[in-house]
Protein backbone atom coordinates (compact mmCIF):
# COMPACT_ATOMS: atom_id res chain seq x y z
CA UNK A 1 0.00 0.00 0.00
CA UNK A 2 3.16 2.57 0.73
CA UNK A 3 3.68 2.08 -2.76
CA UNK A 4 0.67 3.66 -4.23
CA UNK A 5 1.38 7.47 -2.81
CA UNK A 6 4.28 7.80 -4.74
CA UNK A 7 2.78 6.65 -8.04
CA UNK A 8 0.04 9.09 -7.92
CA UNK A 9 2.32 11.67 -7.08
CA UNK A 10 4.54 11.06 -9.83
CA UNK A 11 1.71 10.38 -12.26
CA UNK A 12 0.34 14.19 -11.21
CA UNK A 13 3.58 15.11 -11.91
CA UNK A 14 3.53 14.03 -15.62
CA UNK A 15 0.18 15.21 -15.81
CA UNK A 16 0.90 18.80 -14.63
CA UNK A 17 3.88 18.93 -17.08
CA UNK A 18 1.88 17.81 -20.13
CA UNK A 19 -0.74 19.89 -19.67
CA UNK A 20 1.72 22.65 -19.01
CA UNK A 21 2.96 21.86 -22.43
CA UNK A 22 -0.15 21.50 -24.21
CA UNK A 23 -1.12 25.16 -23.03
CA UNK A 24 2.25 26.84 -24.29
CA UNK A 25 1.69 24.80 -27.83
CA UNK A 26 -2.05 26.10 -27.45
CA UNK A 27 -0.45 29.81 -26.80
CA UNK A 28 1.82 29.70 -29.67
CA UNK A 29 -0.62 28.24 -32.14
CA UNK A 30 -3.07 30.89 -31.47
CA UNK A 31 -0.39 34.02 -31.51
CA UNK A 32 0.93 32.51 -34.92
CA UNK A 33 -2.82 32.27 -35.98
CA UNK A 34 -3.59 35.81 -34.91
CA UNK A 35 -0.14 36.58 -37.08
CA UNK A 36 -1.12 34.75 -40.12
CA UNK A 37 -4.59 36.61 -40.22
CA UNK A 38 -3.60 40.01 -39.70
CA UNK A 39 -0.41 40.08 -42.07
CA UNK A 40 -2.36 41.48 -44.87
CA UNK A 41 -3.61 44.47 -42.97
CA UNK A 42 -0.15 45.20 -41.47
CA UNK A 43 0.95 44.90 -45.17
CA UNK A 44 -1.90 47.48 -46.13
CA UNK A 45 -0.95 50.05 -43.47
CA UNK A 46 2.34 49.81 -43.80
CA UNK A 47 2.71 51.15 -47.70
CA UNK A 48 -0.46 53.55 -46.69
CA UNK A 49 2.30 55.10 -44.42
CA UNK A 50 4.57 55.13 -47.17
CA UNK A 51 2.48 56.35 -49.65
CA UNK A 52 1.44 59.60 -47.13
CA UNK A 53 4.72 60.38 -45.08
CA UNK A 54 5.53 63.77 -45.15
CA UNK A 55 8.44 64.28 -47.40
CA UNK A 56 11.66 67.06 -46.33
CA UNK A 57 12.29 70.02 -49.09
CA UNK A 58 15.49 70.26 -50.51
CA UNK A 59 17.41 73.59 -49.96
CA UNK A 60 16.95 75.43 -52.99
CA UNK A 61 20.16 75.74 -55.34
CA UNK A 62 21.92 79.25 -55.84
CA UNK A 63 23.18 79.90 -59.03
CA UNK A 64 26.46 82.35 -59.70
CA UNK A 65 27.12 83.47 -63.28
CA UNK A 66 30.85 83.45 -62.19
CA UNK A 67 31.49 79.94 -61.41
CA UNK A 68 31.58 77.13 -64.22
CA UNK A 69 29.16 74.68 -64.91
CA UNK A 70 29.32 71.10 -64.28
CA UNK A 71 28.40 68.57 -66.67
CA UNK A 72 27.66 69.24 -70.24
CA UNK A 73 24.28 70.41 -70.73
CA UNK A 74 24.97 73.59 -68.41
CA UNK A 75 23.52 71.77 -65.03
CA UNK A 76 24.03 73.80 -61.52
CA UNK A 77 26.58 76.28 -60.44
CA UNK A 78 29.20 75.87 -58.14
CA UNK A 79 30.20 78.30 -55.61
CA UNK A 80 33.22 80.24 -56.63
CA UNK A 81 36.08 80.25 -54.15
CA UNK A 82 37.71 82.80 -52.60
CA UNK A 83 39.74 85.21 -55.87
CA UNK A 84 43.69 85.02 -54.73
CA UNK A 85 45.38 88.76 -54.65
CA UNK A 86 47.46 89.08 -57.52
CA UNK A 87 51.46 89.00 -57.12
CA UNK A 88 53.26 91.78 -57.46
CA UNK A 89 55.59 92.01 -60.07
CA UNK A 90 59.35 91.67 -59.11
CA UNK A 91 61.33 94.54 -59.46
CA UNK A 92 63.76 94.65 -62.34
CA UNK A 93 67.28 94.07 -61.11
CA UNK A 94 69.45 96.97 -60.00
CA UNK A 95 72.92 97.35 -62.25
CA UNK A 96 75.76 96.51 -60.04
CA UNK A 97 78.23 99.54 -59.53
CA UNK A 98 80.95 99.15 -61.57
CA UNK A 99 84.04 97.27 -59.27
CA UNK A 100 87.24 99.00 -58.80
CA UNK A 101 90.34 97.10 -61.15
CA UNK A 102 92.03 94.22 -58.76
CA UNK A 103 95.13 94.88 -56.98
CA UNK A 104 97.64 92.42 -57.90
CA UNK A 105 98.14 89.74 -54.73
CA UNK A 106 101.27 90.02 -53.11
CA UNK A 107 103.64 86.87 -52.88
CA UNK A 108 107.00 85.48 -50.88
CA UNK A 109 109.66 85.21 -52.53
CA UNK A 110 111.25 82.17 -53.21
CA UNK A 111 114.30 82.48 -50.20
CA UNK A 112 111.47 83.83 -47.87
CA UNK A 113 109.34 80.75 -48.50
CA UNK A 114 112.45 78.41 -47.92
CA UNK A 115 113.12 80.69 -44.87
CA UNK A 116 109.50 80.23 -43.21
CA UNK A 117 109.51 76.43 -44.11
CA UNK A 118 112.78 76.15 -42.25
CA UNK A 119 111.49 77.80 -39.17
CA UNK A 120 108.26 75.74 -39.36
CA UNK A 121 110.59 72.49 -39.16
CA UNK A 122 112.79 73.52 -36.66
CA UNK A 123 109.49 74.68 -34.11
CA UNK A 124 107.80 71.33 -35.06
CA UNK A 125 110.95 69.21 -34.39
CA UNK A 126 111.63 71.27 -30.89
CA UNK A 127 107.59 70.33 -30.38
CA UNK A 128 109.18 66.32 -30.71
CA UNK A 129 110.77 66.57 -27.70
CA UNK A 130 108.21 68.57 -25.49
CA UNK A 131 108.89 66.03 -23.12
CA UNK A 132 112.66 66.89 -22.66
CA UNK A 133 111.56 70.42 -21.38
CA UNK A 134 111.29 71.60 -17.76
CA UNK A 135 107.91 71.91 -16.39
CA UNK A 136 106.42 75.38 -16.89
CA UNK A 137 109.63 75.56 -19.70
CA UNK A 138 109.40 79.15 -21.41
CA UNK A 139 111.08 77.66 -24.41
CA UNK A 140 108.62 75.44 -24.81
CA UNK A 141 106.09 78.11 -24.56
CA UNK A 142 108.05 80.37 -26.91
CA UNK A 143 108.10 77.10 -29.25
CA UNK A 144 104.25 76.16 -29.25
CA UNK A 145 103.66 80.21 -30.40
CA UNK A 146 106.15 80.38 -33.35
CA UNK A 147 103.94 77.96 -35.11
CA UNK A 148 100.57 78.95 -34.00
CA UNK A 149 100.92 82.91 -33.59
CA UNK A 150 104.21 84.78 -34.19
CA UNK A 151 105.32 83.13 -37.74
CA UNK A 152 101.70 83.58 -39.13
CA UNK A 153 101.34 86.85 -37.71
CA UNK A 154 104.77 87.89 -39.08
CA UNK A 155 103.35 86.80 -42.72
CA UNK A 156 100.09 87.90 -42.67
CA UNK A 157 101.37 91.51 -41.83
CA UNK A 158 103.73 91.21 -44.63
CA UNK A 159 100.93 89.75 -47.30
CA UNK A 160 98.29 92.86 -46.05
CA UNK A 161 100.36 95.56 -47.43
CA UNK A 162 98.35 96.61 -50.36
CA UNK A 163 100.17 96.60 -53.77
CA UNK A 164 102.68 94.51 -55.33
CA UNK A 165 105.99 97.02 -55.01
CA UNK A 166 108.05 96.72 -52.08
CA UNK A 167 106.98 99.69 -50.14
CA UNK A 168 109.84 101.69 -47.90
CA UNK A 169 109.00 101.84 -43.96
CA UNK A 170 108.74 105.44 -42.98
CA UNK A 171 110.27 105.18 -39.24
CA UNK A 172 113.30 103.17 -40.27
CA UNK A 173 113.40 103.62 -44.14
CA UNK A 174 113.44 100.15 -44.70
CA UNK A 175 112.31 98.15 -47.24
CA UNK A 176 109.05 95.99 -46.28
CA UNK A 177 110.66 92.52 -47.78
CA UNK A 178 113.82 93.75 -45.59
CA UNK A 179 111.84 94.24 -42.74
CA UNK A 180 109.80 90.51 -43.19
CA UNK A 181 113.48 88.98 -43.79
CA UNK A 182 114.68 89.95 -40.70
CA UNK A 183 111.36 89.24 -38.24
CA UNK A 184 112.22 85.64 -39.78
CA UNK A 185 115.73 85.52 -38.92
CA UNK A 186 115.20 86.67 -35.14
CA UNK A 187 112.26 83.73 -35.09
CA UNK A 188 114.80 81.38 -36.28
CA UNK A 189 118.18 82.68 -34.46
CA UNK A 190 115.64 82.28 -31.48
CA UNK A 191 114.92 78.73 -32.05
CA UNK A 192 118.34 77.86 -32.78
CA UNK A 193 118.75 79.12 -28.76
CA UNK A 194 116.23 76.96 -27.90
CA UNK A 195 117.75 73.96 -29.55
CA UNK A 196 121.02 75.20 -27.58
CA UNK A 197 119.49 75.67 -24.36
CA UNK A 198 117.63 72.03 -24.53
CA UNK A 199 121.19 70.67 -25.39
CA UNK A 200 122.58 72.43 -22.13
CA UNK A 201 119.61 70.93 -19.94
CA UNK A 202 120.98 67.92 -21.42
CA UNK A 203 124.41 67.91 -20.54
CA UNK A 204 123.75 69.00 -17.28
CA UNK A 205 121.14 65.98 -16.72
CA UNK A 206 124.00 63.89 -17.78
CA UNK A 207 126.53 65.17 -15.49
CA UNK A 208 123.95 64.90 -12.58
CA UNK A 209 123.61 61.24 -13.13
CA UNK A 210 127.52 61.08 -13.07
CA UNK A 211 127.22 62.69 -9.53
CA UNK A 212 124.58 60.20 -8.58
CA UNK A 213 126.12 57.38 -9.81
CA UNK A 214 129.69 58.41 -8.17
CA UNK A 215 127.71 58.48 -4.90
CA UNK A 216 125.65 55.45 -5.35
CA UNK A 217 128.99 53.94 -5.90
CA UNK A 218 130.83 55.76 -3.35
CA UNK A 219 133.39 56.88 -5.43
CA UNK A 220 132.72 61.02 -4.86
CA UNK A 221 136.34 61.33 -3.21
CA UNK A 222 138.61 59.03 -5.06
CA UNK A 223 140.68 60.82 -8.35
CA UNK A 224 139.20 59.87 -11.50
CA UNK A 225 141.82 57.73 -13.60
CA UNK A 226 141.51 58.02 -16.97
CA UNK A 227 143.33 55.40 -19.09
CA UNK A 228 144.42 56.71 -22.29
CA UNK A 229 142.79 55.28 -25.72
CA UNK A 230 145.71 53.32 -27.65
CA UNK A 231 145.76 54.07 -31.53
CA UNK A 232 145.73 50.56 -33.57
CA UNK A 233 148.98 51.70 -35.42
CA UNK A 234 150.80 51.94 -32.00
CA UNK A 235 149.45 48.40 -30.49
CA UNK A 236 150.59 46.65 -33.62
């Protein structure tokens, strides 16, 4: 008998469902019905509408005798643009003044030339052996300028007289080419004390390392004996 309450239950069950079915598929049937019968009328009012909307005016189209027409029965106008200002003309060219006649350059001679290219190799062969200077060494100083300042300089002032003569100087009546010829030779009798004075600090930094050695060697007090050099002829 427990057996039977849980049948009917069940069987409700299925019965509520169907029927819940059935209704839905009842539903449907009638809304797709309803659809099918009142398509034509929805149809009817629909091109009704379309037939009697209200319909938007165009903005009327300006014409301007100016501007071209498009297409080739003479259609429409088109707006003209803005008219560009017109470019003034350029001014003819101005004739150039006439230019005064060129002043012949003036050159080095040939024994100047070799002069200045002498003194340029004796300053860059000093500048070789920077490293044999004293610190702070004035000749080295004097050195680095001959090539960068006083031989240029010394040129250049020589080159800016105007003219190609050889002009006479007024406080010492001397010729110009004179006057550059000896500037050179105090630039290179200078040098050539350089070159003396670096072979002094040279001697002298070779007789201190006598001295040094002599005391390293403790032989400051004792005579120097210096043994005569033999000629070949005489040994044989």
């Amino acid at each position: 008998m427990w057996l039977i309450v849980p049948v009917l239950a069940l069987a409700l069950l299925v019965l509520f469902v169907v029927g819940l079915v059935a209704a839905v598929l009842a539903t449907a049937a009638l809304v797709v019905g309803i659809l099918v019968h009142a398509l034509p009328f929805l149809l009817i009012l629909f091109g009704a509408w379309l037939l009697f909307r209200p319909r938007r005016r165009r903005a009327p189209i300006r014409h301007y005798p100016d501007a071209p027409r498009s297409g080739a029965w003479g259609g429409s106008y088109r707006r003209p643009g803005p008219r560009q200002a017109a470019q003034p003309r350029p001014a003819p060219p101005r004739p150039s003044p006439p230019t005064a006649p060129s002043t012949p350059a003036r050159e080095l001679p040939i024994d100047v030339q070799v002069k200045v290219d002498q003194i340029r190799r004796k300053a860059d062969v000093l500048l070789g052996y920077a490293d044999r200077f004293p610190p702070f060494s004035q000749d080295l100083h004097i050195v680095r300028q001959t090539t960068a300042d006083y031989l240029p300089r010394t040129i250049n002032a020589y080159l800016a007289i105007p003219g190609a003569n050889d002009p006479l100087l007024s406080a010492s009546s001397t010729a110009a080419l004179d006057e550059l010829r000896g500037q050179l030779e105090l630039l290179d009798s200078k040098l050539d004390e350089i070159v003396q004075n670096l072979q002094r600090h040279d001697l002298d930094q070779l007789l201190a390392n006598r001295r040094f050695l002599e005391e390293r060697f403790g032989l400051r007090d004792q005579p120097a004996t210096v043994k005569p050099v033999r000629d070949a002829t005489d040994a044989a």
